[in-house]
N, C-alpha and C. Protein backbone atom coordinates (compact mmCIF):
# COMPACT_ATOMS: atom_id res chain seq x y z
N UNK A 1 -2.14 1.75 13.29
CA UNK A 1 -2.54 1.46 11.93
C UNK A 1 -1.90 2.52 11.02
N UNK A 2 -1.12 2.06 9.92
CA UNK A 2 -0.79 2.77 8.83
C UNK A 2 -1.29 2.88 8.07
N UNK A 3 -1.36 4.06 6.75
CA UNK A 3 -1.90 4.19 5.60
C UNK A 3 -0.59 4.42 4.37
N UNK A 4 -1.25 3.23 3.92
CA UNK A 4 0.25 2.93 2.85
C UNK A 4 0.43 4.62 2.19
N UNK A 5 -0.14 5.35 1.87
CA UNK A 5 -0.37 6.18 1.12
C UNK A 5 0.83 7.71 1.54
N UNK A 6 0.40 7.39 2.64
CA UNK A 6 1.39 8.49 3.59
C UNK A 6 2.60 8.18 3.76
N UNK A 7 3.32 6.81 3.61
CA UNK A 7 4.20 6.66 3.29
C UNK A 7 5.67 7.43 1.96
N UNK A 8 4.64 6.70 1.11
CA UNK A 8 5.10 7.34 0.00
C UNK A 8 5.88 9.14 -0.16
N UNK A 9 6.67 8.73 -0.83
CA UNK A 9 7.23 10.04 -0.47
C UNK A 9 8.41 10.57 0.18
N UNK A 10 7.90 10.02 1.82
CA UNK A 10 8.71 10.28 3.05
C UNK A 10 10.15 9.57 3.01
N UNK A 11 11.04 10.90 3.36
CA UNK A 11 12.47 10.01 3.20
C UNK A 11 12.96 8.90 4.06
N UNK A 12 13.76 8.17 3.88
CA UNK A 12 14.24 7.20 4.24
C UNK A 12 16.00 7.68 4.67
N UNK A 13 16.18 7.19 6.01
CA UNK A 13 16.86 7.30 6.61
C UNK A 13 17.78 6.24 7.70
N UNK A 14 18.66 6.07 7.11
CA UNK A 14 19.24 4.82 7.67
C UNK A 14 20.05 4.97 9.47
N UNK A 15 19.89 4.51 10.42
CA UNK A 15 19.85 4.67 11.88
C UNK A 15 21.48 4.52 11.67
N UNK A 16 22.81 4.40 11.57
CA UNK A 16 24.08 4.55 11.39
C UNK A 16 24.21 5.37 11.90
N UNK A 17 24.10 6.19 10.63
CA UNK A 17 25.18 7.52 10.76
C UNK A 17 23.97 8.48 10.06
N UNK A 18 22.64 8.56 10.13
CA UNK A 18 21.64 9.18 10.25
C UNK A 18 21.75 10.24 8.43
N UNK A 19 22.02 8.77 7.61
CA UNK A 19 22.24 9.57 6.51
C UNK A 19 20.66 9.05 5.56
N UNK A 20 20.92 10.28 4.84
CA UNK A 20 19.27 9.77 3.66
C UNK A 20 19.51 9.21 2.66
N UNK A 21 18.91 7.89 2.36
CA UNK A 21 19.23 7.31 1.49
C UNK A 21 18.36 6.65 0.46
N UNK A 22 17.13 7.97 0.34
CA UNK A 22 16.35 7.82 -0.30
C UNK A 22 14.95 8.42 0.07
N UNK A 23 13.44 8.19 -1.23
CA UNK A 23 12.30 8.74 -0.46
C UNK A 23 11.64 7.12 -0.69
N UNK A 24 10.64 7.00 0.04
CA UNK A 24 9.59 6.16 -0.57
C UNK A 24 9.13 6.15 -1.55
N UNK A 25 9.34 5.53 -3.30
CA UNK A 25 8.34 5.47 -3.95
C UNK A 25 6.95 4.40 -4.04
N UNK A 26 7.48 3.23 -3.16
CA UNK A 26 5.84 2.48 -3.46
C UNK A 26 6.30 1.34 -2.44
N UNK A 27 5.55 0.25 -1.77
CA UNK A 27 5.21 -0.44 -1.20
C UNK A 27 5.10 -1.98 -2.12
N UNK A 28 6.13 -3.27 -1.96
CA UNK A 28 5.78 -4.30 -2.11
C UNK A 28 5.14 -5.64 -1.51
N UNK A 29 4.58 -6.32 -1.97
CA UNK A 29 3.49 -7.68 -1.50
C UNK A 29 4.16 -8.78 -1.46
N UNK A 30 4.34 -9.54 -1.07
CA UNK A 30 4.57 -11.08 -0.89
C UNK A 30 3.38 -11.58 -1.89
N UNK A 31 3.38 -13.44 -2.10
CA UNK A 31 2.22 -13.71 -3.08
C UNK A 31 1.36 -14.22 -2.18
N UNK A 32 1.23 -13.84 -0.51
CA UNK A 32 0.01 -13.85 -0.16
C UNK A 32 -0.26 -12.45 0.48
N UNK A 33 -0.27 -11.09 -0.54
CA UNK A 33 -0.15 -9.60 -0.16
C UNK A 33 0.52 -9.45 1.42
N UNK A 34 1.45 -10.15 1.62
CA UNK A 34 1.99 -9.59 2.99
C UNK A 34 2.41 -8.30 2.90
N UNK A 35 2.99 -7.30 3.48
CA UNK A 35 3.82 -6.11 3.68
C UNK A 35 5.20 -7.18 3.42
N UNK A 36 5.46 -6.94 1.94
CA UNK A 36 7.03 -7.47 2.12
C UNK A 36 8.08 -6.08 2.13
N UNK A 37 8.02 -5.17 1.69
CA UNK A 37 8.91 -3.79 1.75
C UNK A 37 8.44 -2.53 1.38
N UNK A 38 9.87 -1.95 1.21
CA UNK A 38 9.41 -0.42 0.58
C UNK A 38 10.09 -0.50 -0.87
N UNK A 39 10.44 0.33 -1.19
CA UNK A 39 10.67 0.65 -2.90
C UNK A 39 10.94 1.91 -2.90
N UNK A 40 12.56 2.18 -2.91
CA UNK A 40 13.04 3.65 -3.25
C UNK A 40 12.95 3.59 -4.46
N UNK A 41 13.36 5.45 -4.01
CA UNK A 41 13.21 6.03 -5.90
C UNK A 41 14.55 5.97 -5.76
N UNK A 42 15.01 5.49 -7.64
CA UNK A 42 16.43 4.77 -7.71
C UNK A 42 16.94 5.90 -8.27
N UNK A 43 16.29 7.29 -8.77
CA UNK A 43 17.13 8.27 -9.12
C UNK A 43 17.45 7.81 -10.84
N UNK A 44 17.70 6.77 -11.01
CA UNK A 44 17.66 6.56 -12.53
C UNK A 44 16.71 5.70 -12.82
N UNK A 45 16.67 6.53 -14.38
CA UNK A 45 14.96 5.85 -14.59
C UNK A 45 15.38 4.61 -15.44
N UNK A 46 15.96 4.58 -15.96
CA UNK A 46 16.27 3.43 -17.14
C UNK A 46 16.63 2.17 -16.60
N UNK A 47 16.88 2.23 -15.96
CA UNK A 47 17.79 0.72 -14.89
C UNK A 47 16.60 -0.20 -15.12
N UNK A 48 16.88 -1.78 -15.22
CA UNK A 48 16.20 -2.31 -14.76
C UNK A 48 16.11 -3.00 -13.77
N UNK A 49 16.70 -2.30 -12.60
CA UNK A 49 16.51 -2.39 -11.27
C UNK A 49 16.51 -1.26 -10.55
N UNK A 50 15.83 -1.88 -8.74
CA UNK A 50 15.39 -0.27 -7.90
C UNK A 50 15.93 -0.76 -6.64
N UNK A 51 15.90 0.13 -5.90
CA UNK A 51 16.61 -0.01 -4.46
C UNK A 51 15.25 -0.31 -3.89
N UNK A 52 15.48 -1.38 -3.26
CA UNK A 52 14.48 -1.87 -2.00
C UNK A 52 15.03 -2.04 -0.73
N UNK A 53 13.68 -1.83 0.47
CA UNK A 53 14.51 -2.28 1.50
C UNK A 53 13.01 -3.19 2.19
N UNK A 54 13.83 -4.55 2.97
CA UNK A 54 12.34 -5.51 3.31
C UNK A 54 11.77 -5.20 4.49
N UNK A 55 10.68 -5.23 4.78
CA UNK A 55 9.83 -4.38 5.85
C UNK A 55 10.51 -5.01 7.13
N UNK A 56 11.49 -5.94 7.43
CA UNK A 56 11.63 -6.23 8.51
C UNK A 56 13.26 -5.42 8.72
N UNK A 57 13.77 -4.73 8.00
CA UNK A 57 15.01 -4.13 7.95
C UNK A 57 14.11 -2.39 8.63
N UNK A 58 12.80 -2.00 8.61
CA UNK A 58 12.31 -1.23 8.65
C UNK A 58 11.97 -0.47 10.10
N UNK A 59 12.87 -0.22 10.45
CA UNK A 59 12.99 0.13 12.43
C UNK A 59 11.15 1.14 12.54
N UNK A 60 11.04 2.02 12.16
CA UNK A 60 9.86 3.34 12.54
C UNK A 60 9.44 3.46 10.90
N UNK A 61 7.92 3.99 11.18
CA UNK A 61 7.64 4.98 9.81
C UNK A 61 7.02 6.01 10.47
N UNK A 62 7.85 7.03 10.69
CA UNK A 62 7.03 7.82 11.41
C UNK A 62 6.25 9.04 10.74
N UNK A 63 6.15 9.94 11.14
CA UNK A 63 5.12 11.04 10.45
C UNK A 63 5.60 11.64 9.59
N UNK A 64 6.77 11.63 9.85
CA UNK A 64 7.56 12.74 8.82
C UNK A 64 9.11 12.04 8.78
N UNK A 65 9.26 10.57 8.56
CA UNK A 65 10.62 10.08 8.06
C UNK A 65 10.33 8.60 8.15
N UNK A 66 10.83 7.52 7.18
CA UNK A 66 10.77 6.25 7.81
C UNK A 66 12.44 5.53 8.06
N UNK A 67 12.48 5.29 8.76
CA UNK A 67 13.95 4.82 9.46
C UNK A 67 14.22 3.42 9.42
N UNK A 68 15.57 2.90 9.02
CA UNK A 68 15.64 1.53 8.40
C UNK A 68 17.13 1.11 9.14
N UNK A 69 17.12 0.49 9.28
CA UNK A 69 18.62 0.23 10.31
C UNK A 69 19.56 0.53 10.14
N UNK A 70 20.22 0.51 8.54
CA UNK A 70 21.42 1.25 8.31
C UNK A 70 21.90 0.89 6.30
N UNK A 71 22.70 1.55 5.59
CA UNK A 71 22.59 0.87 4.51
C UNK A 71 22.15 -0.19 3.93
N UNK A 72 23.27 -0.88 4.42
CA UNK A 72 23.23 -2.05 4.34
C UNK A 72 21.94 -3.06 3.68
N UNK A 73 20.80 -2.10 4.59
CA UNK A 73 19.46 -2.70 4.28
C UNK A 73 18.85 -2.49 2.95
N UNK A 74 19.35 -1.66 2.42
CA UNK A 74 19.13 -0.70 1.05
C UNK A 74 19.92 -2.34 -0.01
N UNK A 75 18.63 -2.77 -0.47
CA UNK A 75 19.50 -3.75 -1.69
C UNK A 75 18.85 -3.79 -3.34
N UNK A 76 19.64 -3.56 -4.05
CA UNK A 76 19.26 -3.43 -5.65
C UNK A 76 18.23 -4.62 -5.68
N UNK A 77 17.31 -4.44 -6.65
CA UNK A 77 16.66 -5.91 -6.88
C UNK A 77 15.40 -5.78 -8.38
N UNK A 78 15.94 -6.64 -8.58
CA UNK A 78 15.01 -6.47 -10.56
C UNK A 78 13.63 -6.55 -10.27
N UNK A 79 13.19 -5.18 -11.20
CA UNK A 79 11.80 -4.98 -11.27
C UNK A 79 10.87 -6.08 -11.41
N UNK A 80 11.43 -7.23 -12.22
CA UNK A 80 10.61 -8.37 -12.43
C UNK A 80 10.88 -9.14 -11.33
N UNK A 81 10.90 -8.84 -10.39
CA UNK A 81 11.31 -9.85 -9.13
C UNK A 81 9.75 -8.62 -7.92
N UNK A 82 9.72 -7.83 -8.75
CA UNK A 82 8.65 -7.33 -7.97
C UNK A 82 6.88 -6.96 -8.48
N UNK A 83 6.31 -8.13 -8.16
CA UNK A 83 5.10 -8.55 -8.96
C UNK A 83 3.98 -7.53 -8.53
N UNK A 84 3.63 -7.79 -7.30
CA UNK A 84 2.54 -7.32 -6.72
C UNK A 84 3.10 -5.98 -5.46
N UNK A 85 2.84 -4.97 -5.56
CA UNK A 85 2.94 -3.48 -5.16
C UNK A 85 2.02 -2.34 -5.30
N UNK A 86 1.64 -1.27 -4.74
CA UNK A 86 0.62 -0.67 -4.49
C UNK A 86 0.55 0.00 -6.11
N UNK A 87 1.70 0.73 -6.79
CA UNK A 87 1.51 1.28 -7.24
C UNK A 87 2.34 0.80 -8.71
N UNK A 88 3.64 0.47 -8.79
CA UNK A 88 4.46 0.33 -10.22
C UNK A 88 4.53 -0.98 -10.34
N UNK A 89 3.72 -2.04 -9.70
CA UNK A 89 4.11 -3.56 -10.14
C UNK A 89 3.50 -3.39 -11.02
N UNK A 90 3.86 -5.44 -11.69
CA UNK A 90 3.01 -5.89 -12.71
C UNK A 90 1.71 -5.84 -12.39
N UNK A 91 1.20 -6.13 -11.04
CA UNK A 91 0.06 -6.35 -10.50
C UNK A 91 -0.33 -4.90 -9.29
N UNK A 92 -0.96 -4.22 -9.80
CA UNK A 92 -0.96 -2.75 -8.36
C UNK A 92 -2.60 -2.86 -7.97
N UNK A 93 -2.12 -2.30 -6.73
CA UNK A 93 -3.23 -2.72 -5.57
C UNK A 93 -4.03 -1.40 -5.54
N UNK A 94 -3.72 -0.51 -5.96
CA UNK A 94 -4.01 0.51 -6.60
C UNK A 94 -5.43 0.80 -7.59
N UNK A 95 -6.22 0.97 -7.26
CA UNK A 95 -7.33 1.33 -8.50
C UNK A 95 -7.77 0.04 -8.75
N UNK A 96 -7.35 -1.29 -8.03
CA UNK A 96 -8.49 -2.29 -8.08
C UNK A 96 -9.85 -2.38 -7.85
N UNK A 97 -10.83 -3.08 -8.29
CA UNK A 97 -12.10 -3.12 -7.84
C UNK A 97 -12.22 -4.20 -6.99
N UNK A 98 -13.14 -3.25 -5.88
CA UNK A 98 -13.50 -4.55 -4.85
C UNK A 98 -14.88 -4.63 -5.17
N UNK A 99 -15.37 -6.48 -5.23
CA UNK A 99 -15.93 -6.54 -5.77
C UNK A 99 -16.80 -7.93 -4.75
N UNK A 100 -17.89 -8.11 -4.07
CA UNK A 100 -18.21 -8.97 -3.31
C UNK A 100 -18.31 -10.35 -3.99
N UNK A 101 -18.68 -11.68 -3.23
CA UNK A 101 -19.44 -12.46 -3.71
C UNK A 101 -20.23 -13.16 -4.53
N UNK A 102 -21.16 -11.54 -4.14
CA UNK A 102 -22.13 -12.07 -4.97
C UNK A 102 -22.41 -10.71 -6.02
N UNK A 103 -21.16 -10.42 -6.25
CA UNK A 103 -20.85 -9.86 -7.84
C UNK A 103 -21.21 -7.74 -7.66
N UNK A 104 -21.42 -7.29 -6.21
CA UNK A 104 -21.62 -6.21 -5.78
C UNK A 104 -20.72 -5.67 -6.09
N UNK A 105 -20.08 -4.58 -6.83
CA UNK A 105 -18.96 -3.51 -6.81
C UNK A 105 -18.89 -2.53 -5.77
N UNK A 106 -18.12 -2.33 -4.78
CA UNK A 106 -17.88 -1.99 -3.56
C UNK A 106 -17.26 -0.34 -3.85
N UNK A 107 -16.45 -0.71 -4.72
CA UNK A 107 -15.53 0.45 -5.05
C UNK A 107 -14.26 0.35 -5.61
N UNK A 108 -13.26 1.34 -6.24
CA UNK A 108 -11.45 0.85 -5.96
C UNK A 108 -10.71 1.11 -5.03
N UNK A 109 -9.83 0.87 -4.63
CA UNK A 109 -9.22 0.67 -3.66
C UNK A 109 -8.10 1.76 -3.84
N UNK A 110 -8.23 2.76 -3.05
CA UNK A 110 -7.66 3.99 -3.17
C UNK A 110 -6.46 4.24 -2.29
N UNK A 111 -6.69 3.20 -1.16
CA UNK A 111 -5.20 3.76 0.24
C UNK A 111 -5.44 2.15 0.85
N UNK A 112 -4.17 1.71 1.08
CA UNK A 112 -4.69 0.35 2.11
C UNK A 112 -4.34 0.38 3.41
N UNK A 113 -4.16 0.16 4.17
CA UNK A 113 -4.26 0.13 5.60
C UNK A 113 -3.40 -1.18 6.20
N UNK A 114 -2.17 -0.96 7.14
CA UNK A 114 -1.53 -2.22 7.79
C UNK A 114 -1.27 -1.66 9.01
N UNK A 115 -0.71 -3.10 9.99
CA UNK A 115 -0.20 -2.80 10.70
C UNK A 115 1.50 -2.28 11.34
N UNK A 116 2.15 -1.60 12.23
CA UNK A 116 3.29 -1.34 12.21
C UNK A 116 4.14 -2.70 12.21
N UNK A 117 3.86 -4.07 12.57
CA UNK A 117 4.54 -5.47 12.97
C UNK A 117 4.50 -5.84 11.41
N UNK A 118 5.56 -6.22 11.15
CA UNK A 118 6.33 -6.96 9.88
C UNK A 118 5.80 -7.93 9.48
N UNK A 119 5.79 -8.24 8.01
CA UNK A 119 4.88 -9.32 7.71
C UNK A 119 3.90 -9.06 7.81
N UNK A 120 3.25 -8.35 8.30
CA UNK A 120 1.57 -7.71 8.52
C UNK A 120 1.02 -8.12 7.09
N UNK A 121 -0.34 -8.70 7.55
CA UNK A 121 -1.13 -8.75 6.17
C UNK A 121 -2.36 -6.90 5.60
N UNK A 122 -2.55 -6.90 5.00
CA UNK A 122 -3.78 -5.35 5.01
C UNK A 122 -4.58 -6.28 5.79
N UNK A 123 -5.04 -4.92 7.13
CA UNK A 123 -6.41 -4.92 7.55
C UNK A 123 -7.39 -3.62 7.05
N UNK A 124 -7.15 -3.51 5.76
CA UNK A 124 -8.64 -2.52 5.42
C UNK A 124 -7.80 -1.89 4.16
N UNK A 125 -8.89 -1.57 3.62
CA UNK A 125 -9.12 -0.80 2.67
C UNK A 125 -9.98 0.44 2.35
N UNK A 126 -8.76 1.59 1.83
CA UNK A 126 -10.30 2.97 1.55
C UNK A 126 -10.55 2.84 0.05
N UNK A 127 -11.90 3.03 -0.09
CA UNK A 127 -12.64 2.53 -1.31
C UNK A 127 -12.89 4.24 -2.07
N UNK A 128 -12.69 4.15 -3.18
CA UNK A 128 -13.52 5.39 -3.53
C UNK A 128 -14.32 4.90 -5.04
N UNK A 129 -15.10 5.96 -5.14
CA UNK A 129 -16.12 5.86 -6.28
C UNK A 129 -16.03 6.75 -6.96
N UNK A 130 -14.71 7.78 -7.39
CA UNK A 130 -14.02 8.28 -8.12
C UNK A 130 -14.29 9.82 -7.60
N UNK A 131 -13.65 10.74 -7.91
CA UNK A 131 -13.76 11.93 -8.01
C UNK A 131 -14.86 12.87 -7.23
N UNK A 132 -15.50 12.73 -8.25
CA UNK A 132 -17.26 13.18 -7.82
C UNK A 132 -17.80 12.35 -6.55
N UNK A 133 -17.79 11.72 -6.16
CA UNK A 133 -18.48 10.72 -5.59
C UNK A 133 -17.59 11.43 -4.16
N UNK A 134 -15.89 11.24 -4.35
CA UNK A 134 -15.30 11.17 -3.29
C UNK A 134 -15.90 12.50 -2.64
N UNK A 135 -16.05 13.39 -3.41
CA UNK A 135 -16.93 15.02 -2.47
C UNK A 135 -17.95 15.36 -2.35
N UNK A 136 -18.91 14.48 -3.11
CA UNK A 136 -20.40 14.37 -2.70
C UNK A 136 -20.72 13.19 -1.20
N UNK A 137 -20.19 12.27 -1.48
CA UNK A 137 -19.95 10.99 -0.24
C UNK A 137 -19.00 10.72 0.67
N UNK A 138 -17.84 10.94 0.12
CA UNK A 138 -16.54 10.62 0.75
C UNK A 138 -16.46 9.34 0.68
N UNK A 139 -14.92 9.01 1.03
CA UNK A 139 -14.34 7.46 0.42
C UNK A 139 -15.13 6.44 1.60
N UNK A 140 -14.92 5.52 1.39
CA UNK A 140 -15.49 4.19 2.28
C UNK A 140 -14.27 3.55 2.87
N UNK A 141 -14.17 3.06 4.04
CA UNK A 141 -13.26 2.00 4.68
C UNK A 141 -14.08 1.11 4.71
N UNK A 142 -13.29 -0.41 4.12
CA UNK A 142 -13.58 -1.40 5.09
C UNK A 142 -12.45 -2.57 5.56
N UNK A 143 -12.92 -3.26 6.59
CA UNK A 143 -11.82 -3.99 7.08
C UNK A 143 -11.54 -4.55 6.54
N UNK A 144 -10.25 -5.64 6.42
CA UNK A 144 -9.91 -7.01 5.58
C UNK A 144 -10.69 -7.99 6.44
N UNK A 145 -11.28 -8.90 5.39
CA UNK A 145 -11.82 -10.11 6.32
C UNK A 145 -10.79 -10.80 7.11
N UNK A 146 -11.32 -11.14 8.33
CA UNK A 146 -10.83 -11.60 9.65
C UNK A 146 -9.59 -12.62 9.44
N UNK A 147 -10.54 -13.60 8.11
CA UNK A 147 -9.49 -14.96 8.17
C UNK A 147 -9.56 -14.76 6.53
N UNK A 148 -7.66 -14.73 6.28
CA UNK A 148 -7.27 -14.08 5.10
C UNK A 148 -7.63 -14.76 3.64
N UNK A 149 -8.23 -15.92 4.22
CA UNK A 149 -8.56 -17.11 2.81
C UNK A 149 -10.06 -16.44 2.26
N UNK A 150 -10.30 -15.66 2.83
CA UNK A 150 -12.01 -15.28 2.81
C UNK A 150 -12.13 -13.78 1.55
N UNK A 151 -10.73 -13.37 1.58
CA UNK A 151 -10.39 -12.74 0.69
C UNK A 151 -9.63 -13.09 -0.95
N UNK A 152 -10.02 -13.03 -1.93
CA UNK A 152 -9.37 -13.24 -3.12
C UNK A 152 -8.63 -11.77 -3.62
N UNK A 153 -7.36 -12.04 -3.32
CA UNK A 153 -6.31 -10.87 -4.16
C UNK A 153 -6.14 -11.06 -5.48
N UNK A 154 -6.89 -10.62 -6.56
CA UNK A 154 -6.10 -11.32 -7.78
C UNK A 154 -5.26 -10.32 -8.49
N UNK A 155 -5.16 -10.77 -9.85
CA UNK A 155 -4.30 -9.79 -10.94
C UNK A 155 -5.57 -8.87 -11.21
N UNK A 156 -6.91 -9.00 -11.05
CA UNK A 156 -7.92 -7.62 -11.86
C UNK A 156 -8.84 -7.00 -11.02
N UNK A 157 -8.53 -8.16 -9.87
CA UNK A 157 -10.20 -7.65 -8.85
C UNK A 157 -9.62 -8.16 -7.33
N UNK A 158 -10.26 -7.52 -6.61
CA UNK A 158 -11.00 -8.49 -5.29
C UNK A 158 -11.94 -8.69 -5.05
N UNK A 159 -11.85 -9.73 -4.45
CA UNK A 159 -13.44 -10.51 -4.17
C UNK A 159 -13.17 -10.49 -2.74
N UNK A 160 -14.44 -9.88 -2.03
CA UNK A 160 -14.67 -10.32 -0.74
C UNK A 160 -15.88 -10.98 -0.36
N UNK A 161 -15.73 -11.32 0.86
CA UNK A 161 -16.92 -12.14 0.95
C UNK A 161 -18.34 -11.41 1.01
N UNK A 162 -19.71 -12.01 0.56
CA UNK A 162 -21.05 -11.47 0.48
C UNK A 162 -21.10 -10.99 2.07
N UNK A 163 -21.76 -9.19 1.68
CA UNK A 163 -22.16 -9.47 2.95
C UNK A 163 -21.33 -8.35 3.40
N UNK A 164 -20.18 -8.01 2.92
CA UNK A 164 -19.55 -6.93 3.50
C UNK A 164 -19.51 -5.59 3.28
N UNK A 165 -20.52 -5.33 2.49
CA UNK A 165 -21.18 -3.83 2.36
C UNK A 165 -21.35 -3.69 3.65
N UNK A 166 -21.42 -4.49 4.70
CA UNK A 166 -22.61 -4.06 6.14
C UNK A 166 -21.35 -3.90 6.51
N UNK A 167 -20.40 -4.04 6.25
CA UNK A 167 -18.91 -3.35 7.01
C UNK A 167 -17.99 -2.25 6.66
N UNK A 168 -18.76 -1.44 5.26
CA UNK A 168 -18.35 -0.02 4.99
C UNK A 168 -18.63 1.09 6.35
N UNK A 169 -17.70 1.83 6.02
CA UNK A 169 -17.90 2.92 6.85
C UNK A 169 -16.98 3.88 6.54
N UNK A 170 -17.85 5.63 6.50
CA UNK A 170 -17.34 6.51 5.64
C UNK A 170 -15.93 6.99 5.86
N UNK A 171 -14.87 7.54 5.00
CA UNK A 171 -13.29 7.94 5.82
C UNK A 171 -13.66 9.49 5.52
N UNK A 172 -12.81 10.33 6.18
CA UNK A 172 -12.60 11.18 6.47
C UNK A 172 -11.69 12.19 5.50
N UNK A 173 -11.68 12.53 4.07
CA UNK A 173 -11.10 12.74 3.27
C UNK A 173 -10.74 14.59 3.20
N UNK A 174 -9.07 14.58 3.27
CA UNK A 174 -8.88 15.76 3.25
C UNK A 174 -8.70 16.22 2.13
N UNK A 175 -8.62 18.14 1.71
CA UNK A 175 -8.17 18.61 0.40
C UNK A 175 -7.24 17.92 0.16
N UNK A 176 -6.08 17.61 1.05
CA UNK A 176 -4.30 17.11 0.23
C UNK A 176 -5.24 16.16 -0.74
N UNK A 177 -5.85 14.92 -0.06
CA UNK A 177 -6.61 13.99 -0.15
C UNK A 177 -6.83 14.08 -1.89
N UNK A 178 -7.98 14.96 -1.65
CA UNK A 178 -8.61 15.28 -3.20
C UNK A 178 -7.57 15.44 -4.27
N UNK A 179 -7.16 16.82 -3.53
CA UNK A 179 -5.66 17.49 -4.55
C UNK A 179 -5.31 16.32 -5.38
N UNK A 180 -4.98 14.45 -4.73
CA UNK A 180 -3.56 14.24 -5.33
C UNK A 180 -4.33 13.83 -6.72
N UNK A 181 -5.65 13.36 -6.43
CA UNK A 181 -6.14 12.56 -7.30
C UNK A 181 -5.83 13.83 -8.64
């Protein structure tokens, strides 16, 4: 299990000729939140386009580098072609509220959670209740519901199904943790 969060950052390194060709700045969604890629930093800010590469071009993410098969995989692509992403889309997964059923506020959604296999949908989410909360309580995990229709991704909220408060459970939050906020 990954944490999108730890990603970020970590350089990118193409398996060739073991050159860097970039860091992680953010994580993109498919329009049913699949893991569709990563999102380098393009080094120029004005462009209206960024270097992406698609999670299946994506060999390792390991602890300290994520490794991608070779340039090649590295392809320009317009910001408006990238909707839904953790952090710089139109739509960020980022600081959403999860929000049950039956209208319970759970928390926002602070780090998401996938698996290493491509196309992976999120299985979980860490919730926090801001600041204060995160060092009096610490953040909350919970899983993604089982069967992915049971979840609503939208543009302002998520909705999960009633019922899944009984599937919080506390995370483990370090200083870096606190620091970034």
């Amino acid at each position: 299990m990954l944490r999108l969060q730890h990603l970020i950052g970590l350089p990118v390194i193409e398996m060739n000729a073991g050159k860097h060709v970039g860091h992680v700045k953010d994580a993109w969604f498919d329009e049913h939140w699949q893991l569709g890629g990563i999102i380098l930093d393009a080094g120029r800010r004005f462009f209206t386009s960024m270097k992406a590469v698609l999670w299946s071009e994506v060999l390792v993410c390991g602890e300290d580098a994520v490794i991608i098969m070779n340039e090649a995989s590295v392809k320009r692509t317009k910001q408006a072609d990238i909707q839904r992403s953790f952090l710089t889309g139109t739509v960020r997964l980022k600081d959403l509220p999860v929000i049950t059923a039956h209208g319970e506020q759970l928390g926002r959604v602070s780090d998401v959670y996938f698996g290493e296999i491509q196309g992976t949908q999120i299985i979980g989410y860490e919730l926090t209740d801001g600041f204060i909360a995160d060092i009096m309580e610490g953040r909350k995990w919970l899983p993604a519901p089982l069967q992915a229709d049971e979840v609503m991704l939208g543009n302002d909220v998520i909705i999960v199904p009633a019922g899944s408060e009984d599937y919080l459970s506390p995370v483990v939050v370090s200083e870096t943790d606190i620091r970034e906020k």
